[in-house]
Every structure is written in C-alpha cells, then in structure tokens.
PDB file of N, CA and C in Angstrom:
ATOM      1  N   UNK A   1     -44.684  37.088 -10.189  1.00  0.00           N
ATOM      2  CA  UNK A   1     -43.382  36.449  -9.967  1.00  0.00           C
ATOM      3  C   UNK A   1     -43.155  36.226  -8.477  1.00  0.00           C
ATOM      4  N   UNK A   2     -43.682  37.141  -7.742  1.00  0.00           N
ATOM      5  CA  UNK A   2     -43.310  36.810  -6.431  1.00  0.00           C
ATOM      6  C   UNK A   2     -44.279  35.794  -5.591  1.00  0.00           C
ATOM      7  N   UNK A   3     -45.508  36.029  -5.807  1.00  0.00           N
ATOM      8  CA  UNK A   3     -46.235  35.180  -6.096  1.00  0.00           C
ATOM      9  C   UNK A   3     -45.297  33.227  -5.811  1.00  0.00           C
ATOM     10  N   UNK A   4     -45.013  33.136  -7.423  1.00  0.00           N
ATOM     11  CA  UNK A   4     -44.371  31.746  -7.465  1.00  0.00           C
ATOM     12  C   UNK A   4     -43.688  31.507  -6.373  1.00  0.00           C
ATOM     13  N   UNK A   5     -42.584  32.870  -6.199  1.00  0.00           N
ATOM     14  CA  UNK A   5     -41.549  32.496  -5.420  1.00  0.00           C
ATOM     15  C   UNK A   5     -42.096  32.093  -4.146  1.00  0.00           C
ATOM     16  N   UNK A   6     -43.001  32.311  -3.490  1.00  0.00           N
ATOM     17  CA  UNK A   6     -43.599  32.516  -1.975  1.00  0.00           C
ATOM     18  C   UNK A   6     -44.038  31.216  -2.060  1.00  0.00           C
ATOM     19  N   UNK A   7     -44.488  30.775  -3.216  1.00  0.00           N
ATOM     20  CA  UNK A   7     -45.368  28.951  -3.248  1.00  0.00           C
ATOM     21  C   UNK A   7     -44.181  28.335  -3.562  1.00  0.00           C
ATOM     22  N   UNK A   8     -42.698  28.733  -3.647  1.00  0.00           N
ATOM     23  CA  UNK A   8     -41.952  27.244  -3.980  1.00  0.00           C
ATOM     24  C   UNK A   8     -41.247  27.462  -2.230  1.00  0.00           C
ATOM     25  N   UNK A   9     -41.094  28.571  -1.850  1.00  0.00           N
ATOM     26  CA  UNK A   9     -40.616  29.158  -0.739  1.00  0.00           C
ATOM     27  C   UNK A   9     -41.496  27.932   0.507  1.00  0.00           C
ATOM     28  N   UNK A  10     -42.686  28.400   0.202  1.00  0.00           N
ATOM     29  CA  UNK A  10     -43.438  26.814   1.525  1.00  0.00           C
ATOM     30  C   UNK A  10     -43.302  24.831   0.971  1.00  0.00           C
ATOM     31  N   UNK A  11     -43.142  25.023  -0.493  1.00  0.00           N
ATOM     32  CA  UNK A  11     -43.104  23.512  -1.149  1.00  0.00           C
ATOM     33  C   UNK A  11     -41.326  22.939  -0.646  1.00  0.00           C
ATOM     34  N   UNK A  12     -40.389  23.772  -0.241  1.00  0.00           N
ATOM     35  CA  UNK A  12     -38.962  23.107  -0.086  1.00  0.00           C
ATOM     36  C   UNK A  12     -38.835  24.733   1.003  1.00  0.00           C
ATOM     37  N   UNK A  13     -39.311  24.339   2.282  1.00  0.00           N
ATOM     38  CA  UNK A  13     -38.318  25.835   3.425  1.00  0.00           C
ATOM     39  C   UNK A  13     -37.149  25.625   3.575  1.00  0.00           C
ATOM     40  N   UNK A  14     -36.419  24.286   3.563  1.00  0.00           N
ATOM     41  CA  UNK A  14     -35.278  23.774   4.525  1.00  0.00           C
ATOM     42  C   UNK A  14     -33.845  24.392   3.321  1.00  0.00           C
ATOM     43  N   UNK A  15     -34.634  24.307   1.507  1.00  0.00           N
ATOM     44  CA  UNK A  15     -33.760  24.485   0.892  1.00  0.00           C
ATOM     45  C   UNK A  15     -33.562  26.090   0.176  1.00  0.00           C
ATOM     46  N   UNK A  16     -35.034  25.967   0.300  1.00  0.00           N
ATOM     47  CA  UNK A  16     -35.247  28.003   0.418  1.00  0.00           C
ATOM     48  C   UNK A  16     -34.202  28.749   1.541  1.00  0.00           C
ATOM     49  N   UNK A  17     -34.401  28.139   2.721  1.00  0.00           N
ATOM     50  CA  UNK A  17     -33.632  28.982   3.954  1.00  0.00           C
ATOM     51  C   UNK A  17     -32.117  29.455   3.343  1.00  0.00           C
ATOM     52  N   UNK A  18     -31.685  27.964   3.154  1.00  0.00           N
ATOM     53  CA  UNK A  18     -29.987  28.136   2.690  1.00  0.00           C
ATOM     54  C   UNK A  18     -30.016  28.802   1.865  1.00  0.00           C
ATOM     55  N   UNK A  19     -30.575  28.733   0.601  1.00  0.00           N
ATOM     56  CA  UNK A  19     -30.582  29.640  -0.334  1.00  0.00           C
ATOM     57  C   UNK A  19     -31.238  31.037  -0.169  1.00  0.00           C
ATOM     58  N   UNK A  20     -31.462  31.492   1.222  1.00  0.00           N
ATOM     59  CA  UNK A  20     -32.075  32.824   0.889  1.00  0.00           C
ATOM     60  C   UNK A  20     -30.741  33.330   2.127  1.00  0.00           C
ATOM     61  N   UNK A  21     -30.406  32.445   2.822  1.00  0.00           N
ATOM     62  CA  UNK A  21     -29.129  32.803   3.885  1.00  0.00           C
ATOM     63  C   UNK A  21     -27.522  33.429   2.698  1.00  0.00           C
ATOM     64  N   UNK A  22     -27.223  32.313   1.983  1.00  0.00           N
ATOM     65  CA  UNK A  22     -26.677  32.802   0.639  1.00  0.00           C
ATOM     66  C   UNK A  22     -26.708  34.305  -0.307  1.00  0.00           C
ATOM     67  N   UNK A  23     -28.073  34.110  -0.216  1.00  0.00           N
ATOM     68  CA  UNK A  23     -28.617  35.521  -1.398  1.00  0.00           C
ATOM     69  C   UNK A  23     -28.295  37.008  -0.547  1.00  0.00           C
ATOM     70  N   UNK A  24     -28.615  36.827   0.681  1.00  0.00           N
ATOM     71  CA  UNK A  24     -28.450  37.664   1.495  1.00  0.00           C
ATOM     72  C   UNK A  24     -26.549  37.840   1.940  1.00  0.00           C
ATOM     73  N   UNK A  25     -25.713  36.861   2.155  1.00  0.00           N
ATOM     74  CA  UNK A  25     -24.665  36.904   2.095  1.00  0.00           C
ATOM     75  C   UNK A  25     -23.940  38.103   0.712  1.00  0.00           C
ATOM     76  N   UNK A  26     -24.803  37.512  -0.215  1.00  0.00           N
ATOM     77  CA  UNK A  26     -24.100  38.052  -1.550  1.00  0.00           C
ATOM     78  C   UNK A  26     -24.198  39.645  -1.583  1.00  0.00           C
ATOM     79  N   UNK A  27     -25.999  39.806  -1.137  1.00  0.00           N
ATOM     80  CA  UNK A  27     -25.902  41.127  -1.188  1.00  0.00           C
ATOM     81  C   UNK A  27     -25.403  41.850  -0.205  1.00  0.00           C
ATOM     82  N   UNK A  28     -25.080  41.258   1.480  1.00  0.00           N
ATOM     83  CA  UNK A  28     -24.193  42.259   1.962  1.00  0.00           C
ATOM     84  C   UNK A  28     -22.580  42.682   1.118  1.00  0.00           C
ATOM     85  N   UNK A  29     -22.107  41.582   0.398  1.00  0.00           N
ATOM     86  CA  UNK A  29     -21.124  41.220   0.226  1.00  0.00           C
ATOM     87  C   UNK A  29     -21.198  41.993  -0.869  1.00  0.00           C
ATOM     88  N   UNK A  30     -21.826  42.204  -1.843  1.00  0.00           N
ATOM     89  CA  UNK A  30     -22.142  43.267  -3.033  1.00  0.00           C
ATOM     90  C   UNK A  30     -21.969  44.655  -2.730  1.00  0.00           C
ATOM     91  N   UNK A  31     -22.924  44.795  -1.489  1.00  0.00           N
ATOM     92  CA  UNK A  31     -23.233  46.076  -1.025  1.00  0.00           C
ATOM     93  C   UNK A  31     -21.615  46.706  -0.656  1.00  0.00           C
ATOM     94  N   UNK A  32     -21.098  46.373   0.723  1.00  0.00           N
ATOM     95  CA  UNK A  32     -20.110  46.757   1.041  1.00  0.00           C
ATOM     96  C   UNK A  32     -18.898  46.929  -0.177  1.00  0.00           C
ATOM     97  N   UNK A  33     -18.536  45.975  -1.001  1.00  0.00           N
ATOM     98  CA  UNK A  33     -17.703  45.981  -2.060  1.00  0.00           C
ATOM     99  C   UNK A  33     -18.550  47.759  -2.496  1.00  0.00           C
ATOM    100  N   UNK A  34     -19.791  47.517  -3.129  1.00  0.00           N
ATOM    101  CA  UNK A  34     -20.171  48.976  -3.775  1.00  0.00           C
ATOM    102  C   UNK A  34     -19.282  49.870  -3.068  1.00  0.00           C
ATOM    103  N   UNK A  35     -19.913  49.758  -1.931  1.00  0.00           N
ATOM    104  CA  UNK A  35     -19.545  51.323  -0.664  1.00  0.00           C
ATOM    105  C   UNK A  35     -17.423  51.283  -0.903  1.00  0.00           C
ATOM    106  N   UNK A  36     -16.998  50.308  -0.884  1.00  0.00           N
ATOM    107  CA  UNK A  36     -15.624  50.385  -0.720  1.00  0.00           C
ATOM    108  C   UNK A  36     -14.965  51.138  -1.731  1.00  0.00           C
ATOM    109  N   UNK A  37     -15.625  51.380  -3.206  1.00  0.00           N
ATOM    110  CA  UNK A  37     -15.499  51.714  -4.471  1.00  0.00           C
ATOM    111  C   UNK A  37     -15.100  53.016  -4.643  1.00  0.00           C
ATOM    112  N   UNK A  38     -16.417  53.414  -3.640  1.00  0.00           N
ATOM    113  CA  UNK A  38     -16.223  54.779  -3.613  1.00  0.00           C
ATOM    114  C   UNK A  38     -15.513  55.515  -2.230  1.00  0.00           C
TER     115      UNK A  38
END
C-alpha cells in the first residue's frame, strides 16, 4: 500500500503536496483536540 502511495506521490507532487499539507493539518488538529479531552 505504501508502495502505491509513493508512485502516485511522484505521478501528481504539486497535488500530493496540498493534500499531504491538509492531512497533516488534520492530524495536528486531531491530535491537540485528543490532548484537550483530557
């Protein structure tokens, strides 16, 4: 699986980037919410 991801990751970088700038948004944004919970 990761594999794929790494070959679509070089076939589109410009649209990978945003979308991995995003993914990373979410999980700080996940993370901290967690931590606030408790």
């Amino acid at each position: 699986m990761l594999g794929d991801g790494n070959q679509a990751m070089s076939t589109i970088p410009g649209f990978n980037q945003i979308q991995f700038e995003g993914f990373c948004r979410f999980i700080d944004h996940g993370l901290t919410e967690e931590l606030y919970k408790f």
